[in-house]
C-alpha atoms as a PDB file:
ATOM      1  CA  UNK A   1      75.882 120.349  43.145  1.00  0.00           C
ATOM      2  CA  UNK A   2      76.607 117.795  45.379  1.00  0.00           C
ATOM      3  CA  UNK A   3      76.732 114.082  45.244  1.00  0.00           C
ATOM      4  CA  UNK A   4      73.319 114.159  47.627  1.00  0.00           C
ATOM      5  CA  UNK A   5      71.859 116.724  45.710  1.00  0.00           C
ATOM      6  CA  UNK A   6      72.751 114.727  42.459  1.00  0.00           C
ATOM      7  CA  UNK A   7      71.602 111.518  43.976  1.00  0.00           C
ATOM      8  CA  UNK A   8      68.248 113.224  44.750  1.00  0.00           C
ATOM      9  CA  UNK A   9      67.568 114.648  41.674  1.00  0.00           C
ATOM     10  CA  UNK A  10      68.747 111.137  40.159  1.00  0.00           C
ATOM     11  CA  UNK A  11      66.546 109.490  42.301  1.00  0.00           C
ATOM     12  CA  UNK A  12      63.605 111.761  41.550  1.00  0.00           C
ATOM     13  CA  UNK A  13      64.219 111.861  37.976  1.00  0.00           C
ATOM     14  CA  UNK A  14      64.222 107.951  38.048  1.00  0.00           C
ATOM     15  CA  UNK A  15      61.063 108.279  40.174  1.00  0.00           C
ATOM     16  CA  UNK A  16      59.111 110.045  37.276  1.00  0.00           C
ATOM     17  CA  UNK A  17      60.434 108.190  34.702  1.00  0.00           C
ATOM     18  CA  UNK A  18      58.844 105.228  36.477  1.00  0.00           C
ATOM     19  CA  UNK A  19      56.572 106.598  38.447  1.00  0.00           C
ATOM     20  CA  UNK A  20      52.427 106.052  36.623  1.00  0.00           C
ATOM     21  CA  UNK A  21      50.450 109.212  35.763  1.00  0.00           C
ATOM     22  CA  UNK A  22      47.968 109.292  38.191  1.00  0.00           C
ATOM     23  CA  UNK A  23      45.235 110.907  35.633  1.00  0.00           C
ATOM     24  CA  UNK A  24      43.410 107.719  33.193  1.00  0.00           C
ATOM     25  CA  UNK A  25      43.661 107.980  29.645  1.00  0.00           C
ATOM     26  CA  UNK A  26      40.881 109.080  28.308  1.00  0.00           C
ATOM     27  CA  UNK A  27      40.567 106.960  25.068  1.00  0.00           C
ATOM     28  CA  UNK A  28      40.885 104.115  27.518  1.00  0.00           C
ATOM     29  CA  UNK A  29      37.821 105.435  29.448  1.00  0.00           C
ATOM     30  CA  UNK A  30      36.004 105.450  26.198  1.00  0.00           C
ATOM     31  CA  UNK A  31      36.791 102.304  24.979  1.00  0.00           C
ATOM     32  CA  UNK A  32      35.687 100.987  27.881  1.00  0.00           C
ATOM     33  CA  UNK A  33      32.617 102.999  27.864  1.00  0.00           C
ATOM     34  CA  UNK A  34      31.999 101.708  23.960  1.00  0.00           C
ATOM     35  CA  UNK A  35      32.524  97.906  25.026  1.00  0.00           C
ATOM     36  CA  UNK A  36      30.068  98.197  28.164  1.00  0.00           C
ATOM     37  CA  UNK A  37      27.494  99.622  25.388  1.00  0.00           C
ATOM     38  CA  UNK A  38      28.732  97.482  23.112  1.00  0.00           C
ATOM     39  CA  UNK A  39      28.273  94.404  25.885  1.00  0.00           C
ATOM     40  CA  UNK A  40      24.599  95.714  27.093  1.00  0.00           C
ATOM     41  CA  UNK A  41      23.380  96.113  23.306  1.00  0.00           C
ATOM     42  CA  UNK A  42      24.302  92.336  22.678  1.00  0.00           C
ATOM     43  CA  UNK A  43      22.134  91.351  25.919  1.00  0.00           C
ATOM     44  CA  UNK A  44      19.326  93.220  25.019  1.00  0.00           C
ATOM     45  CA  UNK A  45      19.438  91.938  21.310  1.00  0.00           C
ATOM     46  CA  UNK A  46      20.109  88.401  22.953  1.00  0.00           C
ATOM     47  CA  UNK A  47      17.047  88.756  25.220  1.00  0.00           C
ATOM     48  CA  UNK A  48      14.802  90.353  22.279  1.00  0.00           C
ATOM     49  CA  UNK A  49      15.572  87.409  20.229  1.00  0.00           C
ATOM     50  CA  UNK A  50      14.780  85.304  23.413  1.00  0.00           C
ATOM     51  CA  UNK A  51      11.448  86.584  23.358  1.00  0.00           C
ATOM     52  CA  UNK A  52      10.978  86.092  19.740  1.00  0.00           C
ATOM     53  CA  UNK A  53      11.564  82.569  19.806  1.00  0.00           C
ATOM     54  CA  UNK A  54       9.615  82.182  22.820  1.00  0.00           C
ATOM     55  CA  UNK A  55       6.527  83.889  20.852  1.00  0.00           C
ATOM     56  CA  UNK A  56       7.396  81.873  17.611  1.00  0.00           C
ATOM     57  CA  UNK A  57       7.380  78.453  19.745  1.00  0.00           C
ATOM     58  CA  UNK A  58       4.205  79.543  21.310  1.00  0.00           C
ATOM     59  CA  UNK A  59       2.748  80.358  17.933  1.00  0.00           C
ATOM     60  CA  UNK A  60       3.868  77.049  16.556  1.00  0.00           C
ATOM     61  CA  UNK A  61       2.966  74.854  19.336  1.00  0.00           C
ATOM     62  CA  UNK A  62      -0.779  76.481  19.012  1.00  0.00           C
ATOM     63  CA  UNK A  63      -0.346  76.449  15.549  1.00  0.00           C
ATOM     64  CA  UNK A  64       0.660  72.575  15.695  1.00  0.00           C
ATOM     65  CA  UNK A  65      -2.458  72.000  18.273  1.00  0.00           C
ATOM     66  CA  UNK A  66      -4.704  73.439  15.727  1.00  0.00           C
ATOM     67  CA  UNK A  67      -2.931  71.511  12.934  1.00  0.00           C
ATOM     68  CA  UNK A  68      -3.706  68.358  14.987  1.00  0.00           C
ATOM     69  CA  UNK A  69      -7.335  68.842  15.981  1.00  0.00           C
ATOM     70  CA  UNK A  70      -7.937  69.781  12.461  1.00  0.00           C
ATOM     71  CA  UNK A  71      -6.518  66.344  11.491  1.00  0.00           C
ATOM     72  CA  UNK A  72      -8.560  64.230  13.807  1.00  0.00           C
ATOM     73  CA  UNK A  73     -11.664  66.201  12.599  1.00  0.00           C
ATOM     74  CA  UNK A  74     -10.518  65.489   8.886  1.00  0.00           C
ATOM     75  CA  UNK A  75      -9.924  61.751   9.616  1.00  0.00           C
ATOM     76  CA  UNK A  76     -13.396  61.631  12.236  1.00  0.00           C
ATOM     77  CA  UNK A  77     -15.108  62.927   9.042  1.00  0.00           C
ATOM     78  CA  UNK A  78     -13.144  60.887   6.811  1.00  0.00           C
ATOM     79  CA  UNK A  79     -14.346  57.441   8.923  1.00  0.00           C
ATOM     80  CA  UNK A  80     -18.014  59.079   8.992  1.00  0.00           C
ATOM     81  CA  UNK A  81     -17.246  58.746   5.090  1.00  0.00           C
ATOM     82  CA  UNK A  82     -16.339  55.576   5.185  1.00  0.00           C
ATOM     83  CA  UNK A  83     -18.975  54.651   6.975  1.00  0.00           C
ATOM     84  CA  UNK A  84     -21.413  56.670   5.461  1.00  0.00           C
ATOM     85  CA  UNK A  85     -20.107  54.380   1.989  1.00  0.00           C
ATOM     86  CA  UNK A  86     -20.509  51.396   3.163  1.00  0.00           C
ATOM     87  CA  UNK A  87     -23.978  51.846   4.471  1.00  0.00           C
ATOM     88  CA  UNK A  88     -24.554  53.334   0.628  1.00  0.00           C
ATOM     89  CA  UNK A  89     -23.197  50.485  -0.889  1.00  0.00           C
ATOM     90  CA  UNK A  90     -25.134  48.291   0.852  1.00  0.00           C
ATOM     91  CA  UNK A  91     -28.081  50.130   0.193  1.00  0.00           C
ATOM     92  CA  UNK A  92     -27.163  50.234  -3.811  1.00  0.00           C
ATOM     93  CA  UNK A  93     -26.286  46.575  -3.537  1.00  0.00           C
ATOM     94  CA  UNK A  94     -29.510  45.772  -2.086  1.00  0.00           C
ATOM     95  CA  UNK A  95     -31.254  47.868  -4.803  1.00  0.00           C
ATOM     96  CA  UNK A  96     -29.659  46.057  -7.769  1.00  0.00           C
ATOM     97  CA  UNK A  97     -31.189  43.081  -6.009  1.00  0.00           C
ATOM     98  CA  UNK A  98     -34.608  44.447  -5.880  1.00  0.00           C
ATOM     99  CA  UNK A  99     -34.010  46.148  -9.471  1.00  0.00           C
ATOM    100  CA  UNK A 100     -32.796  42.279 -10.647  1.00  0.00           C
ATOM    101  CA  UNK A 101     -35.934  40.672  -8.777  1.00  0.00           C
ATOM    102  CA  UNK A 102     -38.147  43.237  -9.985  1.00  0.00           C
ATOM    103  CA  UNK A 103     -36.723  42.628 -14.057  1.00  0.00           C
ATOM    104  CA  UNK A 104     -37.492  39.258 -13.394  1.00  0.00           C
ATOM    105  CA  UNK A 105     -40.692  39.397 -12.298  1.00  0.00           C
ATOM    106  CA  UNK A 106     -41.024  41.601 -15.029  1.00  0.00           C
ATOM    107  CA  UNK A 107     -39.706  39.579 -17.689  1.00  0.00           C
ATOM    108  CA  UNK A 108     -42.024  37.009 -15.674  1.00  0.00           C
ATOM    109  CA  UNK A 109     -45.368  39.185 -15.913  1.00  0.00           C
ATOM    110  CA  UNK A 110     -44.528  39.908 -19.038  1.00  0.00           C
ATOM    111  CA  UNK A 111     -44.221  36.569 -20.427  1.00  0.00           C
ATOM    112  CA  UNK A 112     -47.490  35.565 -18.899  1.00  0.00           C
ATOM    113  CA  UNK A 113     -48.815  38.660 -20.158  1.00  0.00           C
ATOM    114  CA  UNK A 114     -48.258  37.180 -23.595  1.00  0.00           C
ATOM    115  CA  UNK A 115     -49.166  34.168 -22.200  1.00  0.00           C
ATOM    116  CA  UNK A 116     -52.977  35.295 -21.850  1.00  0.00           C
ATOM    117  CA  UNK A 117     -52.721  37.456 -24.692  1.00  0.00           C
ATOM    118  CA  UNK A 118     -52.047  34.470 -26.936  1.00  0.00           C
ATOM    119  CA  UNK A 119     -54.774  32.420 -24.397  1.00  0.00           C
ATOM    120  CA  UNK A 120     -57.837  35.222 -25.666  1.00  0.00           C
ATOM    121  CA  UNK A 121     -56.616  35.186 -29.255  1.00  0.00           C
ATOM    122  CA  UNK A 122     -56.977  31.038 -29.187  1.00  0.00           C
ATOM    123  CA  UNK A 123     -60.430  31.051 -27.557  1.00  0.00           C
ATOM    124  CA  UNK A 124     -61.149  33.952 -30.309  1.00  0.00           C
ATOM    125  CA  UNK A 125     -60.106  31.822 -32.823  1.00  0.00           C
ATOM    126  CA  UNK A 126     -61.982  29.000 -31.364  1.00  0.00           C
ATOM    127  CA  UNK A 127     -65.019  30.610 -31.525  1.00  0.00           C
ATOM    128  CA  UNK A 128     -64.624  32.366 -35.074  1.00  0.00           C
ATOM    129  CA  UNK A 129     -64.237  28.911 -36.941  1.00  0.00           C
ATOM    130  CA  UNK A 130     -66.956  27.685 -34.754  1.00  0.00           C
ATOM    131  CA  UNK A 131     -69.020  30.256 -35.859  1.00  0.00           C
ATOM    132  CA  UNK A 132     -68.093  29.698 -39.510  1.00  0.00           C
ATOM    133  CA  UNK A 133     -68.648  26.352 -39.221  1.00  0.00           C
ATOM    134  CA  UNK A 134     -72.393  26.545 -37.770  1.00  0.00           C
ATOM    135  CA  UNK A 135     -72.716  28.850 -40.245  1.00  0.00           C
ATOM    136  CA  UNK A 136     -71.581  26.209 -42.778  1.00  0.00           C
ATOM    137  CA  UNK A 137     -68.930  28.273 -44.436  1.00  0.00           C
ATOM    138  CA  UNK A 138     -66.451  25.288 -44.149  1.00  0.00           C
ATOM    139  CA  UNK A 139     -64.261  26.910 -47.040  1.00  0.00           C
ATOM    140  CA  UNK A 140     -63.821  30.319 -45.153  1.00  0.00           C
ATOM    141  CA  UNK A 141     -63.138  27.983 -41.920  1.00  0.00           C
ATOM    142  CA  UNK A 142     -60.625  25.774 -43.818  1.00  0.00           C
ATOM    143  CA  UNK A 143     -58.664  28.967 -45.019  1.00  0.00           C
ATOM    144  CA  UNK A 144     -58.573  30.621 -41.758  1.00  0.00           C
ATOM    145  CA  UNK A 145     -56.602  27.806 -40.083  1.00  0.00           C
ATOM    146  CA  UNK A 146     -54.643  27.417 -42.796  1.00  0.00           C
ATOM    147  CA  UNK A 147     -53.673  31.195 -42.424  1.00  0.00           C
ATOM    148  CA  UNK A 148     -52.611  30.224 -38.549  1.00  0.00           C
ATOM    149  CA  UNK A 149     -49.482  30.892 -37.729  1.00  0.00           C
ATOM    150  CA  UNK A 150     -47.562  27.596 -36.112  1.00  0.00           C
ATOM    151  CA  UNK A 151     -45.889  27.015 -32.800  1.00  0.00           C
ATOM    152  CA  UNK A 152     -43.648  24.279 -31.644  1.00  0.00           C
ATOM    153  CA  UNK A 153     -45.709  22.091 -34.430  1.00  0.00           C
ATOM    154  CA  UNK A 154     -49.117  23.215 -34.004  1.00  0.00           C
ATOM    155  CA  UNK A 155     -50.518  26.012 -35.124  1.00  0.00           C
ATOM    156  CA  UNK A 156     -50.753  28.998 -32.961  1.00  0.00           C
ATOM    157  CA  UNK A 157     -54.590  28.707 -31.246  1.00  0.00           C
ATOM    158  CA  UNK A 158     -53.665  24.663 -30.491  1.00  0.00           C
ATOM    159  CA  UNK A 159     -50.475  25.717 -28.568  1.00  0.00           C
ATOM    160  CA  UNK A 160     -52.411  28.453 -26.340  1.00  0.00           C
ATOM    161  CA  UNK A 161     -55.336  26.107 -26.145  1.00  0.00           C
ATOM    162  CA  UNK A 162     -52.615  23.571 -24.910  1.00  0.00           C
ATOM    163  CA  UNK A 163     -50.682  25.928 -22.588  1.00  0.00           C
ATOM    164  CA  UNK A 164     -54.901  27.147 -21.249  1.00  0.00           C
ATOM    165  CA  UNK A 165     -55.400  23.159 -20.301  1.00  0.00           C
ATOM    166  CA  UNK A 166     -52.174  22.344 -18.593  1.00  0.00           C
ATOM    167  CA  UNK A 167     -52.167  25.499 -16.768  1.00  0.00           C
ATOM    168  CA  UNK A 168     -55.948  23.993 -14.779  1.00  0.00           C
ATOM    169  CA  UNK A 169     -55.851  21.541 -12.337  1.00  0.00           C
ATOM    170  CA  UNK A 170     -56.044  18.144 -13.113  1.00  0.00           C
ATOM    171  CA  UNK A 171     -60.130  16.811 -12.622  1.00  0.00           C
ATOM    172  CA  UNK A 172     -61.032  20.854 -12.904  1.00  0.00           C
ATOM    173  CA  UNK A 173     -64.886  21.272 -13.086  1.00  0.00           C
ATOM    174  CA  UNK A 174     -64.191  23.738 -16.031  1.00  0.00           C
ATOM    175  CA  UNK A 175     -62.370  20.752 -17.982  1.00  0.00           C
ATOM    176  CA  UNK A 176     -64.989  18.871 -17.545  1.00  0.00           C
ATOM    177  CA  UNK A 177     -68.213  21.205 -18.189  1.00  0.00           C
ATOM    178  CA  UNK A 178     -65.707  22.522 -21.562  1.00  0.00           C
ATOM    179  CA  UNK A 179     -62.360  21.257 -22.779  1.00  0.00           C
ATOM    180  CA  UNK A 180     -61.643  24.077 -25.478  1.00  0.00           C
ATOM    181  CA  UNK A 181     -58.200  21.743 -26.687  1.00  0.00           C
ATOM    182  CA  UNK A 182     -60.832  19.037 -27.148  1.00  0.00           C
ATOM    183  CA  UNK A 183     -63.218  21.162 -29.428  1.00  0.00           C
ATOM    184  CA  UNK A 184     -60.723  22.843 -31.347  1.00  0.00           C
ATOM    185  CA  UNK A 185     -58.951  19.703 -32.066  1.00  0.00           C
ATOM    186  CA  UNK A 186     -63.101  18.360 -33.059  1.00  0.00           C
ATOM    187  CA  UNK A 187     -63.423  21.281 -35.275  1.00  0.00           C
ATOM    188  CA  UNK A 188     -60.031  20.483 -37.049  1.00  0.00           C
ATOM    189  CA  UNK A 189     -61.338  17.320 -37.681  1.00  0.00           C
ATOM    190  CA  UNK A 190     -64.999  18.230 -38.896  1.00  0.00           C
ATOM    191  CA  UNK A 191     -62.852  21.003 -41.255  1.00  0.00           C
ATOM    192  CA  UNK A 192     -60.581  18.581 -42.195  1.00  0.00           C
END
């Protein structure tokens, strides 16, 4: 072999050793392949998720809307409330005032209720012992008044008597025509 022949074959041995296979490796193919998939999987989960937030935002910012229209309902109803008190408490305040006139007036009517009551039961009285006395049954008049109850002093049918005269006006025609006071206190006096 010659030196030309040796220097070729040196040279083309030298050549393959550093010459690149011109076919790819296949596992490099597929790994390639696997992180493309790999890549396009992550988008699409990205972009899914993308979604779902946008839908979850949406869902909370109508959500949120709702949540705030039902508040200003709750506090519109809750000043309608207030309002709604107020004009009751009024209303119960001016009802304990009628409910504190009207016990008064009450207490009032009632008193002069009693009033005339104890007014009939004097004039009844003052006719009784003036009927035992023109009868001339001066002992059964005697122990009638002295069965009278007494009142501020008097007995009972001089206090009415008393409360009937001061309650007419002064100069009244009645007074003058009839002062009942006047004959009971006369009768007291016949009785002695």
């Amino acid at each position: 072999m010659s030196n030309i022949e040796q220097n070729d074959q040196g040279q083309l041995q030298h050549d393959a050793e550093h010459e690149r296979p011109r076919k790819r490796n296949p596992v490099l193919f597929y790994l390639v392949i696997l992180f493309a998939a790999a890549f396009l999987l992550l988008l699409m989960a990205y972009f899914s998720q993308q979604r779902a937030n946008q839908t979850a935002l949406n869902d909370l910012t109508l959500s949120s809307n709702s949540a705030v229209q039902t508040l200003d309902q709750i506090l519109a109803e809750r000043d309608a409330l207030k309002e709604q008190t107020a004009a009751l408490e009024e209303q119960i305040a001016g009802l304990e005032a009628q409910i504190t006139q009207a016990q008064g007036e009450a207490v009032e009517a009632r008193s002069r209720l009693e009033e005339a009551g104890g007014i009939m039961r004097a004039m009844s009285s003052l006719n009784h012992v003036r009927a035992l006395y023109n009868q001339h049954q001066n002992a059964a008049a005697r122990a009638y008044l002295a069965e009278l109850p007494q009142r501020e002093g008097v007995d009972e049918t001089e206090y009415f008597l008393q409360l009937y005269v001061s309650r007419l006006p002064a100069g009244s025609e009645l007074l003058e025509a009839y002062n009942p006071l006047e004959a009971w206190r006369q009768l007291k006096a016949w009785l002695g």
